[in-house]
N, C-alpha and C. Protein backbone atom coordinates (compact mmCIF):
# COMPACT_ATOMS: atom_id res chain seq x y z
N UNK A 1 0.83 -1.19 0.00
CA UNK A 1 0.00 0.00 0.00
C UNK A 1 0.87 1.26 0.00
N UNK A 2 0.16 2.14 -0.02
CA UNK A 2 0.80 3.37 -0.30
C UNK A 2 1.29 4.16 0.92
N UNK A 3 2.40 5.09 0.92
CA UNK A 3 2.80 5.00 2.59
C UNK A 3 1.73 6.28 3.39
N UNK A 4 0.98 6.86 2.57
CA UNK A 4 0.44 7.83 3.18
C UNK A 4 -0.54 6.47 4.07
N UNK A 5 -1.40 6.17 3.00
CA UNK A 5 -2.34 4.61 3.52
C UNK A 5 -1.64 3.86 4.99
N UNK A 6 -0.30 3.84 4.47
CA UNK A 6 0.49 2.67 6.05
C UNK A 6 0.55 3.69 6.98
N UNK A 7 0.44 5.19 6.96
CA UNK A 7 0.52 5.89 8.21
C UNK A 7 -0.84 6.16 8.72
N UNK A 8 -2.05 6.28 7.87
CA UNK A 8 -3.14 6.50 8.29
C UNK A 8 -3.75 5.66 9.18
N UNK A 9 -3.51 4.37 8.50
CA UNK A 9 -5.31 3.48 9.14
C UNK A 9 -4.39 3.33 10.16
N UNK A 10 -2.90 2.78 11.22
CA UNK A 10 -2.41 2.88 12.17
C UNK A 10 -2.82 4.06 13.14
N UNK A 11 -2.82 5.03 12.47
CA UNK A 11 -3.26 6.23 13.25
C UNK A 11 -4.84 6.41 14.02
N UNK A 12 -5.39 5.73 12.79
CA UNK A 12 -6.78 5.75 13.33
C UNK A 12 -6.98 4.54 13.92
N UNK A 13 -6.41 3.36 13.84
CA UNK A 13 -6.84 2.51 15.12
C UNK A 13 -6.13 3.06 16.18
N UNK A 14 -5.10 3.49 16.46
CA UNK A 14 -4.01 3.75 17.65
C UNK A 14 -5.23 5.01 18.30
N UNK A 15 -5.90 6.37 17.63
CA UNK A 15 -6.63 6.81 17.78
C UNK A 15 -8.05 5.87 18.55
N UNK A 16 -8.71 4.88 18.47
CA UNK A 16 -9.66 4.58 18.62
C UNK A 16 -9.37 3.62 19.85
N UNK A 17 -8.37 3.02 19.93
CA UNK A 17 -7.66 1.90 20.84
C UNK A 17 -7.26 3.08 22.46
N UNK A 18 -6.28 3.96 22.07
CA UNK A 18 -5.62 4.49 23.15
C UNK A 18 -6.75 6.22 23.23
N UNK A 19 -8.07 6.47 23.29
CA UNK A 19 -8.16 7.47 23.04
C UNK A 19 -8.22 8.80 22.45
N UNK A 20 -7.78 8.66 21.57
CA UNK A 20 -6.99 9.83 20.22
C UNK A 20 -5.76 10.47 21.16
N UNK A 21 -4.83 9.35 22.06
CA UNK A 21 -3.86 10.39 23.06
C UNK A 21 -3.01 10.64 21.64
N UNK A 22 -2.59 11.58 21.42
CA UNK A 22 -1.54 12.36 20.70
C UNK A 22 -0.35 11.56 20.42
N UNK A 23 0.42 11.51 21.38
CA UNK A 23 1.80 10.70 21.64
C UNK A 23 1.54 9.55 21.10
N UNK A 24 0.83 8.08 21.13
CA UNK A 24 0.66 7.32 20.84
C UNK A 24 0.11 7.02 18.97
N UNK A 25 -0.58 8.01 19.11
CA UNK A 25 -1.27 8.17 17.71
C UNK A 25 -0.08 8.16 16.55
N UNK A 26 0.68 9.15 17.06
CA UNK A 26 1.55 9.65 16.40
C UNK A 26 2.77 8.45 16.43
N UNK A 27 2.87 7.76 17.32
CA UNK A 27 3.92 6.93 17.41
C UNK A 27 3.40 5.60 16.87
N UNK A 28 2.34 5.33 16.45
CA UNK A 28 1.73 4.06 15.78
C UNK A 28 1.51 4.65 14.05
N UNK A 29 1.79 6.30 13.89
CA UNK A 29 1.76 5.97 12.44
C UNK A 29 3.30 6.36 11.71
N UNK A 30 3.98 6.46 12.61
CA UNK A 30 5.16 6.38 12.18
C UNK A 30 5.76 5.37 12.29
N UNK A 31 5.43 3.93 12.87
CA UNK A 31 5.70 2.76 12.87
C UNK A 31 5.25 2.19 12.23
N UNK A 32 3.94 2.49 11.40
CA UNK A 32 3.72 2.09 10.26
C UNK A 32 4.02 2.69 8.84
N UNK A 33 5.10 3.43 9.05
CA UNK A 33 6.13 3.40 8.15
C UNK A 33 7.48 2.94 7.95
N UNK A 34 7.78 2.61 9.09
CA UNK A 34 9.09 1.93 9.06
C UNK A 34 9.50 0.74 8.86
N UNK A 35 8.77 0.13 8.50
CA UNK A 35 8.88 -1.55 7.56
C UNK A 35 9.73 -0.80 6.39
N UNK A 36 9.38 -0.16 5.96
CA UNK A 36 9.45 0.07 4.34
C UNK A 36 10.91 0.97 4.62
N UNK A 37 11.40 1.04 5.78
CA UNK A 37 13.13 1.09 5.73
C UNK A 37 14.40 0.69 4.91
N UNK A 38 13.50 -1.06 4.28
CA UNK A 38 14.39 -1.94 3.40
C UNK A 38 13.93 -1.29 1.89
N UNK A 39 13.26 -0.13 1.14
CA UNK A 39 13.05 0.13 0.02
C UNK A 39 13.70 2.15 -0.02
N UNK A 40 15.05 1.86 -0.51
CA UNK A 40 15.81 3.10 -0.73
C UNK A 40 14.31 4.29 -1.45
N UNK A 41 13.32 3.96 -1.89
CA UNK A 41 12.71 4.91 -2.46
C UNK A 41 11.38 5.25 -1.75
N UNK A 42 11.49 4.68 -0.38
CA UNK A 42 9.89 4.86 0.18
C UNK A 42 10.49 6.17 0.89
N UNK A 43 9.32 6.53 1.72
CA UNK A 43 8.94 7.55 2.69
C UNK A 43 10.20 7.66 3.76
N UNK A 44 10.83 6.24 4.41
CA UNK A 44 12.04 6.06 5.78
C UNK A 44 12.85 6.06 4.56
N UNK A 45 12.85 5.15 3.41
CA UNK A 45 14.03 4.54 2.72
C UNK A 45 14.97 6.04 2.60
N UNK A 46 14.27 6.98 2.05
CA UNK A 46 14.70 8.50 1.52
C UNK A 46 15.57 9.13 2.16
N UNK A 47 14.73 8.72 3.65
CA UNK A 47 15.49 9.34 4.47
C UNK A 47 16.48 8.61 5.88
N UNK A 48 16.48 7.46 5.46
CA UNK A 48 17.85 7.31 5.79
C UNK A 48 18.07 5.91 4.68
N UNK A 49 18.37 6.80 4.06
CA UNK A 49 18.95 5.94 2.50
C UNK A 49 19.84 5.15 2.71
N UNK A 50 21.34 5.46 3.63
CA UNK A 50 22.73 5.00 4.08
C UNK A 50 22.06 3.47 4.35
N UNK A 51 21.36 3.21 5.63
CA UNK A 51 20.56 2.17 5.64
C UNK A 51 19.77 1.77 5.20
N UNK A 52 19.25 2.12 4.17
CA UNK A 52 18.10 1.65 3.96
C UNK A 52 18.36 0.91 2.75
N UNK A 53 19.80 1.02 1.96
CA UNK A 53 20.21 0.42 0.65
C UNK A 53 20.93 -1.17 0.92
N UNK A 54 21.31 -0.84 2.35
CA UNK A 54 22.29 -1.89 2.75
C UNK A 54 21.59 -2.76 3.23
N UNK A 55 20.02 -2.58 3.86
CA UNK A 55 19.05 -3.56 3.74
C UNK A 55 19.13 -4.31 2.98
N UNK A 56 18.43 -3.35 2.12
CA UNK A 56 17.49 -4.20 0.62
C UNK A 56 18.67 -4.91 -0.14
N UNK A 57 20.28 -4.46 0.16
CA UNK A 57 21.05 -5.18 -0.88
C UNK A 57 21.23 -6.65 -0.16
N UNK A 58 21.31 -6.56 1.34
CA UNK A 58 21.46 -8.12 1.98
C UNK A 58 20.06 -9.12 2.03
N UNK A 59 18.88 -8.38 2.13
CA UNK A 59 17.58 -9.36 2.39
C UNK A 59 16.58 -9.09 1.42
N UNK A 60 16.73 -7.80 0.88
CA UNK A 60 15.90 -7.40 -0.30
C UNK A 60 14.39 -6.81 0.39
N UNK A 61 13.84 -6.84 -0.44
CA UNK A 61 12.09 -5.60 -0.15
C UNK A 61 11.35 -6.69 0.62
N UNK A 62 10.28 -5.80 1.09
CA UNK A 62 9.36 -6.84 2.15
C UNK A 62 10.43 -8.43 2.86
N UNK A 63 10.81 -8.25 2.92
CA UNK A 63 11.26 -9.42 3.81
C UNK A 63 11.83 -9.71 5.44
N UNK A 64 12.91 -9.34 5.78
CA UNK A 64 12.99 -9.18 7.29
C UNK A 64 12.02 -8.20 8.42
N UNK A 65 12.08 -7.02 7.57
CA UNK A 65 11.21 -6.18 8.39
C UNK A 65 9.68 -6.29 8.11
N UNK A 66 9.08 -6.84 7.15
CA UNK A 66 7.57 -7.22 7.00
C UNK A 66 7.21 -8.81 7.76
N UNK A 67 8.24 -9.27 8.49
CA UNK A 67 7.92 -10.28 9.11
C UNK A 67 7.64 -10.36 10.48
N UNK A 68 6.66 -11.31 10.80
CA UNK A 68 6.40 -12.08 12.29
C UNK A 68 7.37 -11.86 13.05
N UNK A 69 8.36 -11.75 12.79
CA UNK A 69 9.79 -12.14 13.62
C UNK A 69 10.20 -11.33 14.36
N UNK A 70 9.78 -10.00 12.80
CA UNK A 70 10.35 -8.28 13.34
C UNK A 70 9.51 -7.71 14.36
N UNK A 71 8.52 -8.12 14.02
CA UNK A 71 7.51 -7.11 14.90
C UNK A 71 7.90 -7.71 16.53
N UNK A 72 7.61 -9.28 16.84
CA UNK A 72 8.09 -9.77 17.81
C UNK A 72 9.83 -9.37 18.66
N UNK A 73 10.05 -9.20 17.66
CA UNK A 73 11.95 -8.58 18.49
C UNK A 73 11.18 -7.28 18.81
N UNK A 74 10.81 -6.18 18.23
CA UNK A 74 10.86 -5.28 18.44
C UNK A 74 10.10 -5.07 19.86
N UNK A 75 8.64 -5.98 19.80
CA UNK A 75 8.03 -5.83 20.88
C UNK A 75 8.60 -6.01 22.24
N UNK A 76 9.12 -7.14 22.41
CA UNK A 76 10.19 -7.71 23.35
C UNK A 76 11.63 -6.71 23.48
N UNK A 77 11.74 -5.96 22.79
CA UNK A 77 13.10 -4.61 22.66
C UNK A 77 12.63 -3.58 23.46
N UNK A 78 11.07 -3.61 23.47
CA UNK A 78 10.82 -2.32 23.94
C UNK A 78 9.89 -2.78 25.22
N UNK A 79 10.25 -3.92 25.56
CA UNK A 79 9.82 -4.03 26.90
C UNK A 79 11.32 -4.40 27.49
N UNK A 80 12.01 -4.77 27.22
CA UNK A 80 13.59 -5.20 28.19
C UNK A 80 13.84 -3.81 28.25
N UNK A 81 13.99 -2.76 27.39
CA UNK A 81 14.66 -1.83 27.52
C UNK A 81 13.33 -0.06 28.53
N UNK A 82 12.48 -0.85 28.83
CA UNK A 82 11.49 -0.86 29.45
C UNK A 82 10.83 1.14 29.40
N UNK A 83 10.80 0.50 27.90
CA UNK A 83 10.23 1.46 27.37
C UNK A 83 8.39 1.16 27.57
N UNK A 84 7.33 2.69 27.92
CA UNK A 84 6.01 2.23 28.43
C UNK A 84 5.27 1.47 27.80
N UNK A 85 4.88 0.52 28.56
CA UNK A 85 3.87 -0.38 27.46
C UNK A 85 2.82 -0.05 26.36
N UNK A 86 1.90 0.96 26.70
CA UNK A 86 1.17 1.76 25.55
C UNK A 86 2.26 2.08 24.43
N UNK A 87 3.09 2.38 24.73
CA UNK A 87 3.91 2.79 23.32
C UNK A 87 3.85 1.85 22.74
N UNK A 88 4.99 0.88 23.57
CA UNK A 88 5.06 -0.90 22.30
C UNK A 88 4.31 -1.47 21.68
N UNK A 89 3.06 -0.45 22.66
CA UNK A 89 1.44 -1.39 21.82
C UNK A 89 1.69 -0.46 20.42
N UNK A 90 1.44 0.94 20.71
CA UNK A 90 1.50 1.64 19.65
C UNK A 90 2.08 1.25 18.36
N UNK A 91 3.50 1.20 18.77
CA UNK A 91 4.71 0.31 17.77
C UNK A 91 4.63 -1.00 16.98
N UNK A 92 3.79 -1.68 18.25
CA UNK A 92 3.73 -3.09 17.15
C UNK A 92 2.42 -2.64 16.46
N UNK A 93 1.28 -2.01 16.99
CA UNK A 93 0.33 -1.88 16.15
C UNK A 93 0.53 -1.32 14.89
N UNK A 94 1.55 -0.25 14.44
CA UNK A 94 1.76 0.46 13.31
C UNK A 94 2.57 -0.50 12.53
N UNK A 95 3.54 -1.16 12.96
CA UNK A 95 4.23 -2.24 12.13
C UNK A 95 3.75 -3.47 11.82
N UNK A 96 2.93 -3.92 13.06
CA UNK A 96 2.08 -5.27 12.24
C UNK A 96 0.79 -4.71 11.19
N UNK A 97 0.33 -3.41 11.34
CA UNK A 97 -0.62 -3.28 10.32
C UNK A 97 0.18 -2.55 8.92
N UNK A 98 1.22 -2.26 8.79
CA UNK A 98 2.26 -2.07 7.50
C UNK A 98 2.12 -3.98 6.89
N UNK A 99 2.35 -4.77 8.03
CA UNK A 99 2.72 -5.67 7.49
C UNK A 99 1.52 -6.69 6.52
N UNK A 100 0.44 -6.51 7.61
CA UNK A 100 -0.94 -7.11 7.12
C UNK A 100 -0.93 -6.17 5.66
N UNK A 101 -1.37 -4.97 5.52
CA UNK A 101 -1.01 -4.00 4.45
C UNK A 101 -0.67 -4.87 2.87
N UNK A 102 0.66 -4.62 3.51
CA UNK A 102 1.54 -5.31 2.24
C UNK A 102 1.37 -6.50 1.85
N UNK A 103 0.90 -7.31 2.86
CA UNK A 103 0.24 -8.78 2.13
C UNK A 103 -1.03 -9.12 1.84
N UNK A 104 -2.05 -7.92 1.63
CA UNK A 104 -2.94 -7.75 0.88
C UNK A 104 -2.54 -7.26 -0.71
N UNK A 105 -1.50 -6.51 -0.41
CA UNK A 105 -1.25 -5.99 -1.65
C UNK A 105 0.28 -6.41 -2.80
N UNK A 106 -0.11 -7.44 -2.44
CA UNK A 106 1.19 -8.77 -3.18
C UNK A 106 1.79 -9.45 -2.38
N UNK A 107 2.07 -9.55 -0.87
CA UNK A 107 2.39 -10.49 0.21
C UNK A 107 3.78 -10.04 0.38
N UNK A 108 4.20 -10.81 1.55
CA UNK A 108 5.32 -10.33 2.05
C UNK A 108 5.76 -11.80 2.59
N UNK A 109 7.21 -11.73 2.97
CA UNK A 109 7.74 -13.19 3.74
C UNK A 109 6.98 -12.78 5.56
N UNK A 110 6.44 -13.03 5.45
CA UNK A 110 5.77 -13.34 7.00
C UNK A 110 6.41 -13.84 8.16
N UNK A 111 6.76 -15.25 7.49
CA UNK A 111 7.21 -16.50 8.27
C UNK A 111 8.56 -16.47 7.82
N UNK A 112 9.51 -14.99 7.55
CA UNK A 112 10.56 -15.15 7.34
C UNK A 112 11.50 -15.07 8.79
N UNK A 113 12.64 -16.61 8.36
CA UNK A 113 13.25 -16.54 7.01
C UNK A 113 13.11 -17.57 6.14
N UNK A 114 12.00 -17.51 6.22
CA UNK A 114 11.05 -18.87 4.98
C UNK A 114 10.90 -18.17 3.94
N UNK A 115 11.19 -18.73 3.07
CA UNK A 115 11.16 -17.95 1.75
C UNK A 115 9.89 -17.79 1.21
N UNK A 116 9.02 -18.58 2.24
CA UNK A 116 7.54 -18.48 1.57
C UNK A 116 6.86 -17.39 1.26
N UNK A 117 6.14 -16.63 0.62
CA UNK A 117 5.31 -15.40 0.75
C UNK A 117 3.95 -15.35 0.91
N UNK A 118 3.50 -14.73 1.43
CA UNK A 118 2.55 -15.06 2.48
C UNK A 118 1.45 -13.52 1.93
N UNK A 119 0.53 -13.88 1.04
CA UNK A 119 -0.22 -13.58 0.14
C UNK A 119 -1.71 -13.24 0.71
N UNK A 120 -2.54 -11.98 0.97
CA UNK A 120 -3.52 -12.27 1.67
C UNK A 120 -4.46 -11.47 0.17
N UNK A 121 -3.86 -10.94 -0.77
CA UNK A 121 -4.65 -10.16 -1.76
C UNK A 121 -3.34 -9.43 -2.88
N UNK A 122 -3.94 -8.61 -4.18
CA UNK A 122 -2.87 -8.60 -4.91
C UNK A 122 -3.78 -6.71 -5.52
N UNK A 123 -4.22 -6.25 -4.26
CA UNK A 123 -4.40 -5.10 -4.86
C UNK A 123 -3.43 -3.97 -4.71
N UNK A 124 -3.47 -3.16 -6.00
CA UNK A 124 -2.51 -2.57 -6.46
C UNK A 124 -2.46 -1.04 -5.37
N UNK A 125 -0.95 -0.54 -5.16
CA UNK A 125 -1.01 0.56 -4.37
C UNK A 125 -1.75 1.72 -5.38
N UNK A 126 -2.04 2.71 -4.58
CA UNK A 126 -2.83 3.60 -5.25
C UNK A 126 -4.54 3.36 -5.92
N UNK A 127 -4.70 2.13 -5.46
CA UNK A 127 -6.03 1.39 -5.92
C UNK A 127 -6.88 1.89 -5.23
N UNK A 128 -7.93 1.38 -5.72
CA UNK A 128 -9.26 1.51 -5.29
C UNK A 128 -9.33 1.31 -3.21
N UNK A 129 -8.62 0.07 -3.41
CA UNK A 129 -8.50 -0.15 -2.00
C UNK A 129 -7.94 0.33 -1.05
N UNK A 130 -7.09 0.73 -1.93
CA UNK A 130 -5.77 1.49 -0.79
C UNK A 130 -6.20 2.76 -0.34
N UNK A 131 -7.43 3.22 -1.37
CA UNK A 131 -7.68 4.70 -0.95
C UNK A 131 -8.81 4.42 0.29
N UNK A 132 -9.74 3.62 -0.31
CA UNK A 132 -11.05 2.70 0.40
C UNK A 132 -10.26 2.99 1.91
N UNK A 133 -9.04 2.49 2.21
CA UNK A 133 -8.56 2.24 3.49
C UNK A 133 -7.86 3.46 4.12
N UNK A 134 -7.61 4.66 3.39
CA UNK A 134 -7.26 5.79 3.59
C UNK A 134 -8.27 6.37 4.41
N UNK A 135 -9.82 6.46 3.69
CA UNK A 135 -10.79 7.56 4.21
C UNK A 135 -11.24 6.66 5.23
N UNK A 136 -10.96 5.32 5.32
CA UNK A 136 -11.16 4.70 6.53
C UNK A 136 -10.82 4.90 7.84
N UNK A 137 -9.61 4.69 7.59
CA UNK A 137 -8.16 5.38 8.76
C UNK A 137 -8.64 6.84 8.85
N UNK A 138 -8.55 7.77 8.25
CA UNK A 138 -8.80 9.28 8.58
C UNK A 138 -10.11 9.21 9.07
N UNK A 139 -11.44 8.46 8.93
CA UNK A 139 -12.71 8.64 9.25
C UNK A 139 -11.93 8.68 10.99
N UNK A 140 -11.68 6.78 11.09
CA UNK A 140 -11.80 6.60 11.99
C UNK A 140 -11.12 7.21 13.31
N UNK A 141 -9.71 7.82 12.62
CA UNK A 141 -8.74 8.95 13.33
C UNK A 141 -9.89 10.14 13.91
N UNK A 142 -11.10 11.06 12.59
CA UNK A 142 -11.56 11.95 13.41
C UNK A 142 -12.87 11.66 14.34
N UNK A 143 -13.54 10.30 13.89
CA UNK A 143 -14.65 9.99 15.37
C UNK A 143 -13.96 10.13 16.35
N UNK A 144 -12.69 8.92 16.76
CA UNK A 144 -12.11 8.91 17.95
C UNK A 144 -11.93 10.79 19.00
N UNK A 145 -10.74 11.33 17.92
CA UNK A 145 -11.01 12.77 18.15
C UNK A 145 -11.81 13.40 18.93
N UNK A 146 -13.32 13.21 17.95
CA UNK A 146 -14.31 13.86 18.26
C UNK A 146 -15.00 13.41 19.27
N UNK A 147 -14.87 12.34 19.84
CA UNK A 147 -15.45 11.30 21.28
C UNK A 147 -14.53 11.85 22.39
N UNK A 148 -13.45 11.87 22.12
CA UNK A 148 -12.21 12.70 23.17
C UNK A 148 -12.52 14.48 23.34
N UNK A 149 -13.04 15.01 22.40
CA UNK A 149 -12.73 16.42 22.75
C UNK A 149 -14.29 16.73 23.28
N UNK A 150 -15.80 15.62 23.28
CA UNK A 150 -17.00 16.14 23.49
C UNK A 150 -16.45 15.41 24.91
N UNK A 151 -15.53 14.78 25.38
CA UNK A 151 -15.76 14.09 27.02
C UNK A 151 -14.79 15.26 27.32
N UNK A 152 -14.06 15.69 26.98
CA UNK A 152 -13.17 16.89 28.01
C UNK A 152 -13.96 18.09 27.81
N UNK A 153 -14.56 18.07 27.22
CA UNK A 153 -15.66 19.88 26.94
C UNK A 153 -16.40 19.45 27.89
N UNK A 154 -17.12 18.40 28.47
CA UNK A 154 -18.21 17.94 28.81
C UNK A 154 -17.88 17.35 30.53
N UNK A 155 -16.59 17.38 30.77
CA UNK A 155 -15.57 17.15 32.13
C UNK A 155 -14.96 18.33 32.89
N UNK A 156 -15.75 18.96 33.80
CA UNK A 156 -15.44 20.18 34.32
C UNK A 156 -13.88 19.89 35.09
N UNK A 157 -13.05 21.15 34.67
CA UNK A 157 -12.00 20.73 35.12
C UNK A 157 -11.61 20.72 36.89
N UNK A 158 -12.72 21.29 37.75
CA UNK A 158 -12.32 21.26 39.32
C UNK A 158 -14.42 20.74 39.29
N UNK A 159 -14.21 20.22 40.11
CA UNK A 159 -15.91 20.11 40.07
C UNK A 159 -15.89 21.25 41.35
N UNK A 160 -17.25 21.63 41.76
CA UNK A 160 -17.56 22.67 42.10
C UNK A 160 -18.33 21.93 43.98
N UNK A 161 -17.26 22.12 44.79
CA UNK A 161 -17.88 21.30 46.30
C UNK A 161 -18.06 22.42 47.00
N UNK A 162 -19.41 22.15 47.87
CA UNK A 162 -19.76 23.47 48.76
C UNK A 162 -18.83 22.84 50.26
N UNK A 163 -18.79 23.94 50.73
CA UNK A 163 -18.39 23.59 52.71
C UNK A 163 -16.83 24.21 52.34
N UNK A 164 -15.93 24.09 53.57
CA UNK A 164 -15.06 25.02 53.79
C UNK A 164 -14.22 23.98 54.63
N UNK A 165 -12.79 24.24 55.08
CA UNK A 165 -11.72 23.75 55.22
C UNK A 165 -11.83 24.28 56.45
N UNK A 166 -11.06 22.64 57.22
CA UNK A 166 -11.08 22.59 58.94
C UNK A 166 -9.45 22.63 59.14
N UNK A 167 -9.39 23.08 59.86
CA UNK A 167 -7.56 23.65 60.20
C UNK A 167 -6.80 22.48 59.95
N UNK A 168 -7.25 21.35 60.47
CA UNK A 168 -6.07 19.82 59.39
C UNK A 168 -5.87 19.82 58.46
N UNK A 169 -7.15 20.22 57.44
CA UNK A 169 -6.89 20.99 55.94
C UNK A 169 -8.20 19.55 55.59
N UNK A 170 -8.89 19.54 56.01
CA UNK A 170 -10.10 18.51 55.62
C UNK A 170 -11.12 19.11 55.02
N UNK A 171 -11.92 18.59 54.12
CA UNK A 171 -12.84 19.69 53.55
C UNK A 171 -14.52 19.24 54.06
N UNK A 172 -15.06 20.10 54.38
CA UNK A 172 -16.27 19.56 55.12
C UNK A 172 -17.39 20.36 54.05
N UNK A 173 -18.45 19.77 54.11
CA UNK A 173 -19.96 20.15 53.45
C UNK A 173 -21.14 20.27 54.49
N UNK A 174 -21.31 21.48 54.41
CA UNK A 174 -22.31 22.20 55.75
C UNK A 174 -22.98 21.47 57.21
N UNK A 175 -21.89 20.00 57.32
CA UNK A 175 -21.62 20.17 58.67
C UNK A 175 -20.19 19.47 58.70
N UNK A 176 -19.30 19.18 59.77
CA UNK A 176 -18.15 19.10 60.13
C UNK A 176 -18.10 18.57 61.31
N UNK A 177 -16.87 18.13 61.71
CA UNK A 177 -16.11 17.62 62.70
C UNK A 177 -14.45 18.47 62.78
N UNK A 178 -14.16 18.56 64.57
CA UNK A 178 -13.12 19.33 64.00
C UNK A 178 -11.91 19.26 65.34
N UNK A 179 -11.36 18.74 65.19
CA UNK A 179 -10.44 18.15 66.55
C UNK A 179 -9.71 19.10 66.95
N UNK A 180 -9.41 19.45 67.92
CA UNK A 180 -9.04 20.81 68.52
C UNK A 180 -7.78 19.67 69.63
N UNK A 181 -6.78 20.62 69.97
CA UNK A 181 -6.48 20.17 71.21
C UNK A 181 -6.77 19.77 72.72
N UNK A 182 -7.21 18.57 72.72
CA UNK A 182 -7.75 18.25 73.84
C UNK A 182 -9.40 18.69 73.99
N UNK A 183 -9.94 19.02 72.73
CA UNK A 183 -11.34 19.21 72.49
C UNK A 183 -11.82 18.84 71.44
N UNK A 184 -13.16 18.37 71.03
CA UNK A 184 -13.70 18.33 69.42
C UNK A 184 -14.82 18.86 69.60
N UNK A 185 -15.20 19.73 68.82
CA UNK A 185 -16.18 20.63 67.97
C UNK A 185 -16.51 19.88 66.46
N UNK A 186 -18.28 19.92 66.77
CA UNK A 186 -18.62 19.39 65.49
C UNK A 186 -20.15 20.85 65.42
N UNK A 187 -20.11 20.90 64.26
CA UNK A 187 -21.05 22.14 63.58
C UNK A 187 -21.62 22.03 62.47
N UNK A 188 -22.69 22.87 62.67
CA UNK A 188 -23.45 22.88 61.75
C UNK A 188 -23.78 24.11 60.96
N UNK A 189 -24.11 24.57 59.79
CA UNK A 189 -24.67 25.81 59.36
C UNK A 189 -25.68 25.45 58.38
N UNK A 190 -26.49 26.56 58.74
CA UNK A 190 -27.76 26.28 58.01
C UNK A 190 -28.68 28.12 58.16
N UNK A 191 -29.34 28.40 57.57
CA UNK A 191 -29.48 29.79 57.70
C UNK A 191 -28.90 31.35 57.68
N UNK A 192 -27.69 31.34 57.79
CA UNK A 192 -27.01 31.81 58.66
C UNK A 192 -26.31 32.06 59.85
N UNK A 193 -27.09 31.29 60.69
CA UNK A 193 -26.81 30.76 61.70
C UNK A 193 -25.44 29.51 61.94
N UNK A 194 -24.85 29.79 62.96
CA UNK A 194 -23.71 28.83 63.09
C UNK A 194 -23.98 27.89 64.63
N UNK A 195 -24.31 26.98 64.68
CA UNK A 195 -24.66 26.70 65.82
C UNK A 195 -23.21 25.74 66.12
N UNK A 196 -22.72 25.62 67.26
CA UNK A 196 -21.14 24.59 67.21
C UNK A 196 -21.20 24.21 68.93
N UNK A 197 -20.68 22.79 69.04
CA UNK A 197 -21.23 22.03 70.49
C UNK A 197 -19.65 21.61 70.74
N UNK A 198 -19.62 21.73 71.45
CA UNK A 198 -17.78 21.51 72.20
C UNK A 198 -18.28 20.34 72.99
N UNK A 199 -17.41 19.46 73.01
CA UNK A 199 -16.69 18.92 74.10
C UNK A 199 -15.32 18.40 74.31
N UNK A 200 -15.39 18.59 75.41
CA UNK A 200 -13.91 17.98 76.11
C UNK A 200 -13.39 17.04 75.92
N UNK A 201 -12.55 16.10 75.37
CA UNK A 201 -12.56 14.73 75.26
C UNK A 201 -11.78 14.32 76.53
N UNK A 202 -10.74 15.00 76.91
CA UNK A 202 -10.38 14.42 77.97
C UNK A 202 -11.26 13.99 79.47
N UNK A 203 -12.34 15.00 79.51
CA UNK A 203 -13.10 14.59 80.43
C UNK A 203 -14.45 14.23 79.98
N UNK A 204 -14.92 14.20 78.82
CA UNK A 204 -16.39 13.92 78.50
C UNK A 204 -17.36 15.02 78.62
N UNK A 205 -17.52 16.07 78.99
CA UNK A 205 -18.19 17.07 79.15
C UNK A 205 -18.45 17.87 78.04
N UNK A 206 -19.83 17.94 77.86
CA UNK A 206 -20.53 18.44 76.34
C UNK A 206 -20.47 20.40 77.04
N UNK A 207 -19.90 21.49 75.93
CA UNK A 207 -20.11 22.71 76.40
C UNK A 207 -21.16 23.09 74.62
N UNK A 208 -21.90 23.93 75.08
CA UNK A 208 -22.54 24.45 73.83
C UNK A 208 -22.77 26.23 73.71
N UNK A 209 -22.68 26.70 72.26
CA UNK A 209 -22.52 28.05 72.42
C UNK A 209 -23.02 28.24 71.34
């Protein structure tokens, strides 16, 4: 598929999976470009060409990095080196869906380093499908979005509690408890009125005022 296509629909599941969080989004569709590291003329190949020739000249296109194998090292790389788990999800999600991708659209070694190729469809990049899966990915990138930004519009950022703070720093709602040295006071307000009942704890004796 086409690499705009391998960055999208990653984006929009990583979008729909983790929230639309930003960081993640973004880090699942740039992992679904980096398979295509082993082709000097893609989107990564371009730009880091130095590697990306010395790939394709030892294992050639789709093969090490479009495989089962890769995605698995990588996943396991980025948990030893204990990088956050949402990411790795992110990561393998953008690289195993490059990989599914490409073996819709002429197959890839999968099960490499089996030379087998592993064939799920033979539609052409820039096709019908590939676009089909574009406005897919972008749909599904702006619902997610739009489910995230109506719950934070819709999530007051301090909620709003009545009652007032007792010298421990406790927050009470129009009545209280309130431990004093060697006394507790518990109160009430209602009217305007403050009505508040002491007692002593050391000796038990109720005072009221």
């Amino acid at each position: 598929m086409s690499g705009r296509t391998h960055a999208i629909v990653p984006a929009g599941l990583a979008s729909l999976l983790f929230n639309a969080d930003p960081l993640l989004t973004l880090t699942a569709a740039l992992a679904g470009l980096a398979p295509d590291i082993d082709e000097p003329y893609s989107v990564m190949g371009q730009r880091f060409w130095f590697l990306s020739w010395w790939i394709k000249y030892l294992w050639g296109h789709r093969t090490i990095s479009h495989s089962l194998l890769m995605v698995v090292m990588i996943g396991v790389a980025g948990l030893v080196v204990m990088i956050p788990f949402p990411v790795v999800c992110a990561i393998c999600l953008g690289w195993g869906s490059h990989v599914l991708l490409d073996a819709a659209s002429g197959g890839v070694m999968f099960w490499w380093p089996s030379k087998e190729r592993w064939v799920l469809g033979r539609f052409p990049v820039y096709g019908v499908m590939d676009r089909a899966l574009l406005v897919g990915g972008f749909l599904l990138f702006l619902v997610s979005f739009w489910i995230r930004v109506e719950h934070e519009v819709k999530t007051p950022i301090m909620p709003h509690v009545m009652g007032s703070a007792t010298e421990s720093g406790e927050w009470v709602s129009g009545e209280g408890r309130m431990m004093g040295r060697g006394r507790e006071e518990t109160w009430s307000e209602g009217g305007g009125n403050e009505h508040v009942v002491g007692r002593d704890v050391s000796g038990g004796k109720d005072q009221a005022s």
